[in-house]
Protein backbone atom coordinates (compact mmCIF):
# COMPACT_ATOMS: atom_id res chain seq x y z
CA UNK A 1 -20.55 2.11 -13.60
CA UNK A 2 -21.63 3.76 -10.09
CA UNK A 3 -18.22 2.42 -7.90
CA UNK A 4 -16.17 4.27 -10.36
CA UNK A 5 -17.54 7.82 -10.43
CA UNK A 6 -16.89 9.05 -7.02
CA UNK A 7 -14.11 7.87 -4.58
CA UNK A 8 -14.66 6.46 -1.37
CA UNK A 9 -17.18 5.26 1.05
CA UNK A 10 -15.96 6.07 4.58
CA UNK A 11 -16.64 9.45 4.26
CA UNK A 12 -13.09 10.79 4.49
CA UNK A 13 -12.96 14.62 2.23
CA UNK A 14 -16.77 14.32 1.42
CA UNK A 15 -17.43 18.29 1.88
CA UNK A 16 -18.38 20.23 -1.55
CA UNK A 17 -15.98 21.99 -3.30
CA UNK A 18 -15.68 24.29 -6.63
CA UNK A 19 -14.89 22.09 -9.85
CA UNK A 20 -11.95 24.03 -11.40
CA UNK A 21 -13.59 24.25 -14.95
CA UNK A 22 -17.39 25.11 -14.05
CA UNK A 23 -17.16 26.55 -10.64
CA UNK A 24 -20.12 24.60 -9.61
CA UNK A 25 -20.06 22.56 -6.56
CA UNK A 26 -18.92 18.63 -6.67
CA UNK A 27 -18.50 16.78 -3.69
CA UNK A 28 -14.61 16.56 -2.04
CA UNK A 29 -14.29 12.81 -3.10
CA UNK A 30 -15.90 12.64 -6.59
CA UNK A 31 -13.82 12.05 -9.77
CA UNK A 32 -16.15 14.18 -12.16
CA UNK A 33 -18.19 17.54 -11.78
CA UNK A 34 -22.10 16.97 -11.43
CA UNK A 35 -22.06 19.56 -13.66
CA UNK A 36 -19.80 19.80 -16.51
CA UNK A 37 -18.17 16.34 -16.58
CA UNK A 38 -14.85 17.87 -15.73
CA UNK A 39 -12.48 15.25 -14.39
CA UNK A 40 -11.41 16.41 -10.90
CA UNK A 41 -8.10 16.80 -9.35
CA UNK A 42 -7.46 13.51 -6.60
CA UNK A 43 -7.90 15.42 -3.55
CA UNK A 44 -6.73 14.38 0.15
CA UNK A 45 -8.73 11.07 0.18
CA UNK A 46 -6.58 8.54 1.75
CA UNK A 47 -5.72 5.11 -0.34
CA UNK A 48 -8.42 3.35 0.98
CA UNK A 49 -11.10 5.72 0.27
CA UNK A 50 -9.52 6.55 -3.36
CA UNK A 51 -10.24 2.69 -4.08
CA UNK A 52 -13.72 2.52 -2.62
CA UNK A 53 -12.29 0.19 0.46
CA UNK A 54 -12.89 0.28 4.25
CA UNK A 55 -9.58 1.43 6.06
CA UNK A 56 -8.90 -2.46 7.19
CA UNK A 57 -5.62 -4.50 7.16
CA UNK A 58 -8.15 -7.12 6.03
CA UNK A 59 -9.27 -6.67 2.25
CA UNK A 60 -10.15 -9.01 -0.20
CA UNK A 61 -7.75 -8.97 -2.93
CA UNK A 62 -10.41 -9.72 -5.95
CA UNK A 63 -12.01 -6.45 -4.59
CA UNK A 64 -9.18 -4.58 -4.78
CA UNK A 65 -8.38 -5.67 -7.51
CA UNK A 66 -11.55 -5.21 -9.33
CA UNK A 67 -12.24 -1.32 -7.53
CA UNK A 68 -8.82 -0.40 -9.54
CA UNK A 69 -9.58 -2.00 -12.55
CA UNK A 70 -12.91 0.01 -12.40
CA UNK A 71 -11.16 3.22 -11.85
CA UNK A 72 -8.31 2.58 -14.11
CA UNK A 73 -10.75 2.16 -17.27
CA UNK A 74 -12.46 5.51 -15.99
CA UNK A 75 -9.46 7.42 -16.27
CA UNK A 76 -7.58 5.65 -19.46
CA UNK A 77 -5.74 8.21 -21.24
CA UNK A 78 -7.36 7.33 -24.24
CA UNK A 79 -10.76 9.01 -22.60
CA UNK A 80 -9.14 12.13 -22.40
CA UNK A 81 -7.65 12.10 -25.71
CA UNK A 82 -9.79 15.26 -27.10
CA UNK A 83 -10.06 17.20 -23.60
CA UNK A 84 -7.77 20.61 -23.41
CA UNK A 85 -4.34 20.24 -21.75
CA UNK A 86 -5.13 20.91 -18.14
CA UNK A 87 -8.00 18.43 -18.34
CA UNK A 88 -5.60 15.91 -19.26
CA UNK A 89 -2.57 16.91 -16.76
CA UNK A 90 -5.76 16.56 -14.22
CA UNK A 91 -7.09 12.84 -14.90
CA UNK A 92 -3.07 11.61 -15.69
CA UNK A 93 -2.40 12.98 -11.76
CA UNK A 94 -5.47 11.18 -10.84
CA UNK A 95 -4.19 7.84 -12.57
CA UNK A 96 -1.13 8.64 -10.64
CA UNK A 97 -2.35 8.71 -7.24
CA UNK A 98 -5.12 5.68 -8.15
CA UNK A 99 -1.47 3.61 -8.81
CA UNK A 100 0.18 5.06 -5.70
CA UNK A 101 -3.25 3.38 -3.69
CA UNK A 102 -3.59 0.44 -5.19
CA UNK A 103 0.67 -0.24 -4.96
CA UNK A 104 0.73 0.73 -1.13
CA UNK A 105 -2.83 -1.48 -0.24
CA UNK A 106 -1.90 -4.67 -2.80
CA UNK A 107 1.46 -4.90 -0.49
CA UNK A 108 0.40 -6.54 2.87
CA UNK A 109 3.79 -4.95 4.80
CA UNK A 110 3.39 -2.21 3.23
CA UNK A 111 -0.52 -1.98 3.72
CA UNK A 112 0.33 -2.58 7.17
CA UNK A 113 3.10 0.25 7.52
CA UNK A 114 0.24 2.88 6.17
CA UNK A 115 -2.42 1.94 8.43
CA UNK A 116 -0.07 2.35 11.11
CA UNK A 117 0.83 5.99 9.75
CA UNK A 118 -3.03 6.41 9.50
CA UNK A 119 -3.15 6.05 13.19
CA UNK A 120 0.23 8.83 13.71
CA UNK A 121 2.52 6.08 14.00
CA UNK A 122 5.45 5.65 12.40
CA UNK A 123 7.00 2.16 11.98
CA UNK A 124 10.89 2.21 12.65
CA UNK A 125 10.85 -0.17 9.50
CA UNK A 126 10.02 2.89 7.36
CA UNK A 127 12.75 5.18 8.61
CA UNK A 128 16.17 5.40 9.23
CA UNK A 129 16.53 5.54 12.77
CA UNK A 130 18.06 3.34 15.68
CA UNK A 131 15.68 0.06 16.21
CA UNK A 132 15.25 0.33 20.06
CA UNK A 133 14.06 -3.74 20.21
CA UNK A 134 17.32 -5.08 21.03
CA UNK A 135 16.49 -8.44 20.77
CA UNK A 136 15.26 -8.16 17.44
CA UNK A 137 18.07 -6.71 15.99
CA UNK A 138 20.00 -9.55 17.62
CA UNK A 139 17.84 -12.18 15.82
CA UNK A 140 18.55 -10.66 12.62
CA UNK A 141 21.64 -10.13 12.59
CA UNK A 142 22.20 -14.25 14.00
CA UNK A 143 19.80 -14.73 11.04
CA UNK A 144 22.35 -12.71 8.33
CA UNK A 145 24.93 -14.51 9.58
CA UNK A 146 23.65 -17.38 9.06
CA UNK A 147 23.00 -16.61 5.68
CA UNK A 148 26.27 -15.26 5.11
CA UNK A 149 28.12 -18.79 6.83
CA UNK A 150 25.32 -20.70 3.94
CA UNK A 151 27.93 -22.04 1.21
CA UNK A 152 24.99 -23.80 -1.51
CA UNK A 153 22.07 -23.41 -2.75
CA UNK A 154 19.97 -25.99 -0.59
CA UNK A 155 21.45 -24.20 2.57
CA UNK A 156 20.22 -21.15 1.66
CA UNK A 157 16.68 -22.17 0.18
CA UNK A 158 15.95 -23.99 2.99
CA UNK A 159 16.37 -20.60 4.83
CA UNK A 160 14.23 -19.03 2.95
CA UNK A 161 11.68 -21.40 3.59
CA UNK A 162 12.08 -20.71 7.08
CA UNK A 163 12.21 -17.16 6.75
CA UNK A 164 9.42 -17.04 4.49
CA UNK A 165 7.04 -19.76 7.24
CA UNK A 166 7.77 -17.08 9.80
CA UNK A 167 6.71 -13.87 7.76
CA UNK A 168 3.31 -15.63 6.81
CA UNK A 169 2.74 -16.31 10.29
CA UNK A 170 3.53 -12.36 11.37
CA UNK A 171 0.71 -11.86 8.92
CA UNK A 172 -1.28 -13.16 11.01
CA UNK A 173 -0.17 -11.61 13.59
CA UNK A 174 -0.60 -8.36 12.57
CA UNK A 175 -4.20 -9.13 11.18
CA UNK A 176 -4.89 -10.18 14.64
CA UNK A 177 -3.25 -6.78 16.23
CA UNK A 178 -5.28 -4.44 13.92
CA UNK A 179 -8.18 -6.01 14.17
CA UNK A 180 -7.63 -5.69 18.33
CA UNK A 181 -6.85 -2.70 17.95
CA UNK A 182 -3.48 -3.22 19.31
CA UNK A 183 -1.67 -0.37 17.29
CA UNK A 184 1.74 -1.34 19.51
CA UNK A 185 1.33 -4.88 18.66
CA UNK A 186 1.12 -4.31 15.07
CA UNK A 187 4.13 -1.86 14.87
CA UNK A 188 6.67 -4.77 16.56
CA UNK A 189 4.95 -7.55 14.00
CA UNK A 190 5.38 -5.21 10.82
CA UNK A 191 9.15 -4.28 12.33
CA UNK A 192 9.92 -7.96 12.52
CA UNK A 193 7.78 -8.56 8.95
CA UNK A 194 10.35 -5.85 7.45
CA UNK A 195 13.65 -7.24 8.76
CA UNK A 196 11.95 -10.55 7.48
CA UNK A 197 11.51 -9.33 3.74
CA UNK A 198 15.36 -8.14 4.06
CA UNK A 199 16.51 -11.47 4.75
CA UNK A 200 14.57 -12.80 1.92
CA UNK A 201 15.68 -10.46 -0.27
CA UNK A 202 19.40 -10.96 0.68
CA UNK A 203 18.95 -14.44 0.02
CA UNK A 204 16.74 -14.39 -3.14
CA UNK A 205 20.56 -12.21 -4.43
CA UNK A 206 23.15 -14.76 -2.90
CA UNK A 207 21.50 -17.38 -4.53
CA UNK A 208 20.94 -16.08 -7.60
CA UNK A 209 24.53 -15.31 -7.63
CA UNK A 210 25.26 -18.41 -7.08
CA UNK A 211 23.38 -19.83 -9.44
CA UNK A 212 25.51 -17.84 -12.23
């Protein structure tokens, strides 16, 4: 199948280099020599490229999913079964870094955070560093308290439907800043997104607690 043998289509790493088993030249991005059939160590393709995407906060999930289904059957241990140790160690870290792609792009926040990164930015969501929007951190922490003043169940699922309405609609949001090309816009949406899946998280716990 043709979308599984070489990774990519945005050009990103697609010099020649030397396969490792034959010497022969294979292009940057390709799983297996032209050669010898060697499978080929992952390279410095970025997740997108690896899965065969456009770099775009915008993918269709049945793609996705379908480009790492693809890939994932290509490089089933199972293939390798017979191949000599280093061939193995060599398609297992290319299995590794297919996962590491398709985790990291299946994520919307996290797609988000990596196409900001992609672009030399990194979101304060991601680090552990002192938020400088002041009036965010003073939503969220009226919105913790709120959560932590919530005495039943109701109280606190019907936060989490609010929580939850807002964080679809900074999806948007962010869709909309990316495709403007509004890199700053995107970075306060995916800060607000990730204080967002906090609260939901806190309150998926308390209630399950709760619930005990």
């Amino acid at each position: 199948m043709a979308v599984v043998q070489q990774i990519g289509g945005n050009g990103a790493n697609a010099g020649f280099v030397s396969c490792w088993a034959c010497k022969g030249p294979v292009a940057g991005r390709a799983l297996f020599c032209h050669t010898c059939g060697a499978v080929q160590p992952p390279g410095s393709v970025d997740h997108f490229a690896r899965l065969g995407l456009e770099r775009s906060f915008d993918i269709d999930h049945d793609h996705l999913e379908k480009q790492y289904l693809g890939f994932q059957r290509v490089l089933h241990p199972d293939r390798f079964a017979g191949k000599p140790a280093k061939e193995r160690a060599i398609a297992e870290s290319q299995a590794v870094a297919l996962n590491e792609a398709y985790e990291t792009l299946d994520d919307p926040l996290k797609r988000a955070q990596y196409l900001l990164r992609l672009a030399g930015i990194i979101s304060e969501g991601t680090i552990d560093k002192t938020v400088a929007d002041q009036a965010l951190l003073m939503e969220a922490m009226e919105k913790r308290e709120a959560l932590s003043e919530a005495e039943g169940v109701d109280a606190i699922e019907q936060l989490m439907v609010e929580e939850g309405k807002g964080a679809i609609e900074l999806l948007s949001v962010i869709s909309k800043a990316f495709a403007a090309d509004d890199l700053a816009a995107a970075n306060r949406a995916v800060l607000r997104l990730t204080y967002a899946r906090k609260l939901l998280e806190e309150a998926r716990l308390k209630r399950a607690a709760l619930e005990e």
